[in-house]
Structure formats: structure tokens, C-alpha cells
Protein backbone atom coordinates (compact mmCIF):
# COMPACT_ATOMS: atom_id res chain seq x y z
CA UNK A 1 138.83 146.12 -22.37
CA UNK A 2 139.08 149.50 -20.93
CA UNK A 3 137.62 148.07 -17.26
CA UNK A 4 140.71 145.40 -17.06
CA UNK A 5 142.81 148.54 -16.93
CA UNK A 6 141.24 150.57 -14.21
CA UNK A 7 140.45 147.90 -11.49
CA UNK A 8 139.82 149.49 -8.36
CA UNK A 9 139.83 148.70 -4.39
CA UNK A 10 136.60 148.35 -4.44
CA UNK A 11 136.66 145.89 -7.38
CA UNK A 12 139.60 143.76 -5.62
CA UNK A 13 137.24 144.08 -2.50
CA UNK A 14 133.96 142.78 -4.37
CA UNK A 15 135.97 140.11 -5.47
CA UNK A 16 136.83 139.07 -2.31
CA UNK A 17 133.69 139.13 -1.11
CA UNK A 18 132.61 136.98 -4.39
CA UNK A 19 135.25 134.88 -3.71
CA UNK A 20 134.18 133.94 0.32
CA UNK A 21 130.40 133.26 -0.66
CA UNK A 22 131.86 130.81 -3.01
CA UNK A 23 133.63 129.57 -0.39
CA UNK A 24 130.79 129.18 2.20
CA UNK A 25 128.64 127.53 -0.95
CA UNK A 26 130.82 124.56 -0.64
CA UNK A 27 134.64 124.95 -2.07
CA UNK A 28 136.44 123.21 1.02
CA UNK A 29 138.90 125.82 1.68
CA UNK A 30 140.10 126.39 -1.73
CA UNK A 31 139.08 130.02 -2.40
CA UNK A 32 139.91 131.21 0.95
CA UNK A 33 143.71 132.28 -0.31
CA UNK A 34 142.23 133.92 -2.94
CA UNK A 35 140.02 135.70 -0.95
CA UNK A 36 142.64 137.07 1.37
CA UNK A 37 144.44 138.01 -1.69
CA UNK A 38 141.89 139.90 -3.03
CA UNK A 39 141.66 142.00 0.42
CA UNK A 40 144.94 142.63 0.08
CA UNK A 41 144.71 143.55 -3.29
CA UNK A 42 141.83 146.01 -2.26
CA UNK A 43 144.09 147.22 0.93
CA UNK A 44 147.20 147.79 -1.51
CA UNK A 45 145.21 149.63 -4.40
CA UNK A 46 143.59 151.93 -1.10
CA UNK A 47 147.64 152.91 -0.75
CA UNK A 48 148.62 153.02 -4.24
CA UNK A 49 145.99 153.20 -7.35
CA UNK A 50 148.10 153.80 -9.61
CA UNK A 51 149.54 150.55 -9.73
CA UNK A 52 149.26 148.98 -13.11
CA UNK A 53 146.66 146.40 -13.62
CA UNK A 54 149.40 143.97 -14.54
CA UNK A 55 151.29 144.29 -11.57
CA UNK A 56 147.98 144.09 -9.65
CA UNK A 57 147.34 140.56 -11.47
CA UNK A 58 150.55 139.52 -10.70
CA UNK A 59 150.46 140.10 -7.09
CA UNK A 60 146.95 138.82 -6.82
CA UNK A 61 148.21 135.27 -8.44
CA UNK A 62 151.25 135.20 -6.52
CA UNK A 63 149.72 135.94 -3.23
CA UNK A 64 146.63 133.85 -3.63
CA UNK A 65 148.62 130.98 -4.12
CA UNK A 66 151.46 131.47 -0.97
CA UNK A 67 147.79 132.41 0.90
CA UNK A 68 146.52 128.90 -0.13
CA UNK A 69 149.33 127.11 0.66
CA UNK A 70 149.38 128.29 3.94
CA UNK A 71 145.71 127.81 4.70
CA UNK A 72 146.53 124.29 3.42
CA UNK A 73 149.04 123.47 5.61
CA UNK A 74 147.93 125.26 8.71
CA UNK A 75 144.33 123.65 8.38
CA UNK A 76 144.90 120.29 6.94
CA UNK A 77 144.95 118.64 9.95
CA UNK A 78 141.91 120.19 11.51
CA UNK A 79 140.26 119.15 8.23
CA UNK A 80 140.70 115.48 8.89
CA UNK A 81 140.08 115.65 12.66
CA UNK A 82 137.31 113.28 13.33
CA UNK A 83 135.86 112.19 16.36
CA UNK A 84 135.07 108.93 14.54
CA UNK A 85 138.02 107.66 12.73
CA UNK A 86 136.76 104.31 11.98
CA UNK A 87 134.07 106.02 9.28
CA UNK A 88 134.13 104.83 5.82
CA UNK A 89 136.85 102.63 6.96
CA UNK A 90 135.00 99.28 7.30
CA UNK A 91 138.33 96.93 7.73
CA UNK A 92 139.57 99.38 10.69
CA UNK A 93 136.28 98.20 12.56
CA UNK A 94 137.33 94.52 13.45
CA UNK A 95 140.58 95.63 15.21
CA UNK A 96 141.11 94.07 18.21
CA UNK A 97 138.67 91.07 17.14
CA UNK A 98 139.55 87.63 17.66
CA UNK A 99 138.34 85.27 14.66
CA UNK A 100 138.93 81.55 13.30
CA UNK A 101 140.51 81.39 9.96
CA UNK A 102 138.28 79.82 6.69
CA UNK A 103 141.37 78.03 5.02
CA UNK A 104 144.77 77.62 5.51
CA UNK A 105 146.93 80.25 4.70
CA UNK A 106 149.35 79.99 1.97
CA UNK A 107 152.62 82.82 2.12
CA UNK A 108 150.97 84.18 5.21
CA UNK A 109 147.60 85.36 3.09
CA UNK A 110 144.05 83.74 3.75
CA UNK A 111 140.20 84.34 4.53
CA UNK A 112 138.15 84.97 7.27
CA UNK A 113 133.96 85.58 7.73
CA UNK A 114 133.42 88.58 10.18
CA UNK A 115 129.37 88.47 10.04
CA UNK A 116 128.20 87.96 6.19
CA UNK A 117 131.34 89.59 4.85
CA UNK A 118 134.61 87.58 3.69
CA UNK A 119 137.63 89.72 4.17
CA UNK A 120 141.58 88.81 3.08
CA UNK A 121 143.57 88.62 6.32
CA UNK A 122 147.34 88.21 5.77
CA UNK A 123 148.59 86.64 9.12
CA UNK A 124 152.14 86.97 10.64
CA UNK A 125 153.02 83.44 9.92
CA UNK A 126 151.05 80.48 8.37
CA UNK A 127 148.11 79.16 10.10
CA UNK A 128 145.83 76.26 9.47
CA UNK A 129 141.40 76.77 9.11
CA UNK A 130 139.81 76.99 12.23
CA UNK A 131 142.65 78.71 13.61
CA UNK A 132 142.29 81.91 15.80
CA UNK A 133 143.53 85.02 14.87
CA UNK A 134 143.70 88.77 16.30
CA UNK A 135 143.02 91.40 13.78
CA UNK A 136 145.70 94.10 14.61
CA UNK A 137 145.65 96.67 11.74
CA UNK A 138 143.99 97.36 8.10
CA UNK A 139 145.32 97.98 4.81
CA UNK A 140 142.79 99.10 2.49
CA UNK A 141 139.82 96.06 2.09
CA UNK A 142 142.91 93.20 3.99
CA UNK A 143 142.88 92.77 7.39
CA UNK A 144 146.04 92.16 9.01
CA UNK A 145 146.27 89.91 11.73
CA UNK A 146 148.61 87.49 13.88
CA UNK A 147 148.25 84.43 15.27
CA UNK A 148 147.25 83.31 18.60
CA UNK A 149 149.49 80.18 19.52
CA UNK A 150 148.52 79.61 23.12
């Protein structure tokens, strides 16, 4: 137990390092707070080694997590950014398409066939089969749509 007590820069620095090939293997931005935390462990221990290991512990836990809520929240967005926002979201594809309705709809909720797949469509106001309809938005696996009274 003798190690836990004299933790070093360069200890705090090979943890960091550690820490950011886990990263790069795959961890989606998780470990990079505690990566930075670790440098700045290492840069802190540089100033002052004799700080006690638990205070070093405690700064390390505190820091890593303000460092991965900022890394969060600064790169969430970028994250998400997609230059094909439609993927994996299968009811989003048939906005803007005009289809005839399968059955009457009953409380504003009712069927339609885009290609070989039957999708719920819940429609502004009731409609009768054969009916068209404009798809203008998705919620989940139901297709949300208004009618087209000409």
C-alpha cells in the first residue's frame, strides 16, 4: 500500500496517457475529463509533491468530473451533427410524401402502405380510406400527417 502514498507526476501523467488511449480505443468522450484531470494532476504534483495522496484523489475526482461535464456540454452537439439526419430514422423518410389512407380513421389515428411497410399515421382530423394525406412529421414508428381537402 506504500505506492498509493507516494504517487508521483509522472504517475498522474502515465495515467493520463492510459486514460487517452482508452479513449481513442473507443470510449466516446467519456475518459477525456479524466484525462485532463490527470494532466493536471501531473502539472500540480510538478509544483507541489508533497501534497497528500488524499488530497491528490480528491482533486483528481473532483476535477475529472467538472472536466467531463464540460467536454459534455461543449461537444454534445458536435457529437450528433450529421450530415444525414434521416439515418436510423425510417418514419422521418416519408416527410413531405403524399399517400392515400388504408381505412378510415377513428380519433384522428389510422394506416397507411408506403412500399411493403404499414405505418400508423395519426391525421389532423378524420379522414375516410382512399383519402390523401401529406406526411408532415414523425414520432417514433407513427407518422403524422394532415389532410389534403382540395
Amino acid at each position: 500500500m506504500q505506492w498509493l502514498t507516494e504517487i508521483s507526476s509522472w504517475h498522474w501523467a502515465s495515467l493520463g496517457v492510459l486514460l487517452l488511449i482508452s479513449e481513442i480505443l473507443g470510449a466516446a468522450g467519456f475518459l477525456i475529463g479524466s484525462a485532463i484531470a490527470a494532466f493536471l494532476m501531473s502539472a500540480i504534483m510538478v509544483f507541489a509533491p508533497e501534497l497528500d495522496w488524499k488530497w491528490q484523489l480528491t482533486i483528481f475526482a473532483s476535477s475529472a468530473i467538472v472536466f467531463s461535464i464540460i467536454y459534455m456540454k461543449r461537444f454534445a452537439s458536435f457529437n450528433e451533427a450529421t450530415d444525414q439526419p434521416t439515418l436510423n430514422k425510417r418514419a422521418a423518410l416519408h416527410i413531405g410524401k403524399k399517400v392515400s389512407l388504408m381505412e378510415d380513421t377513428q380519433n384522428g389515428m389510422g394506416r397507411v402502405q408506403i412500399g411493403d411497410t404499414f405505418w400508423k399515421v395519426q391525421c389532423d382530423e378524420d379522414a375516410k380510406t382512399g383519402e390523401l394525406i401529406t406526411i408532415t412529421d414523425a414520432d417514433g414508428m407513427t407518422l403524422i400527417a394532415k389532410t389534403d381537402k382540395d
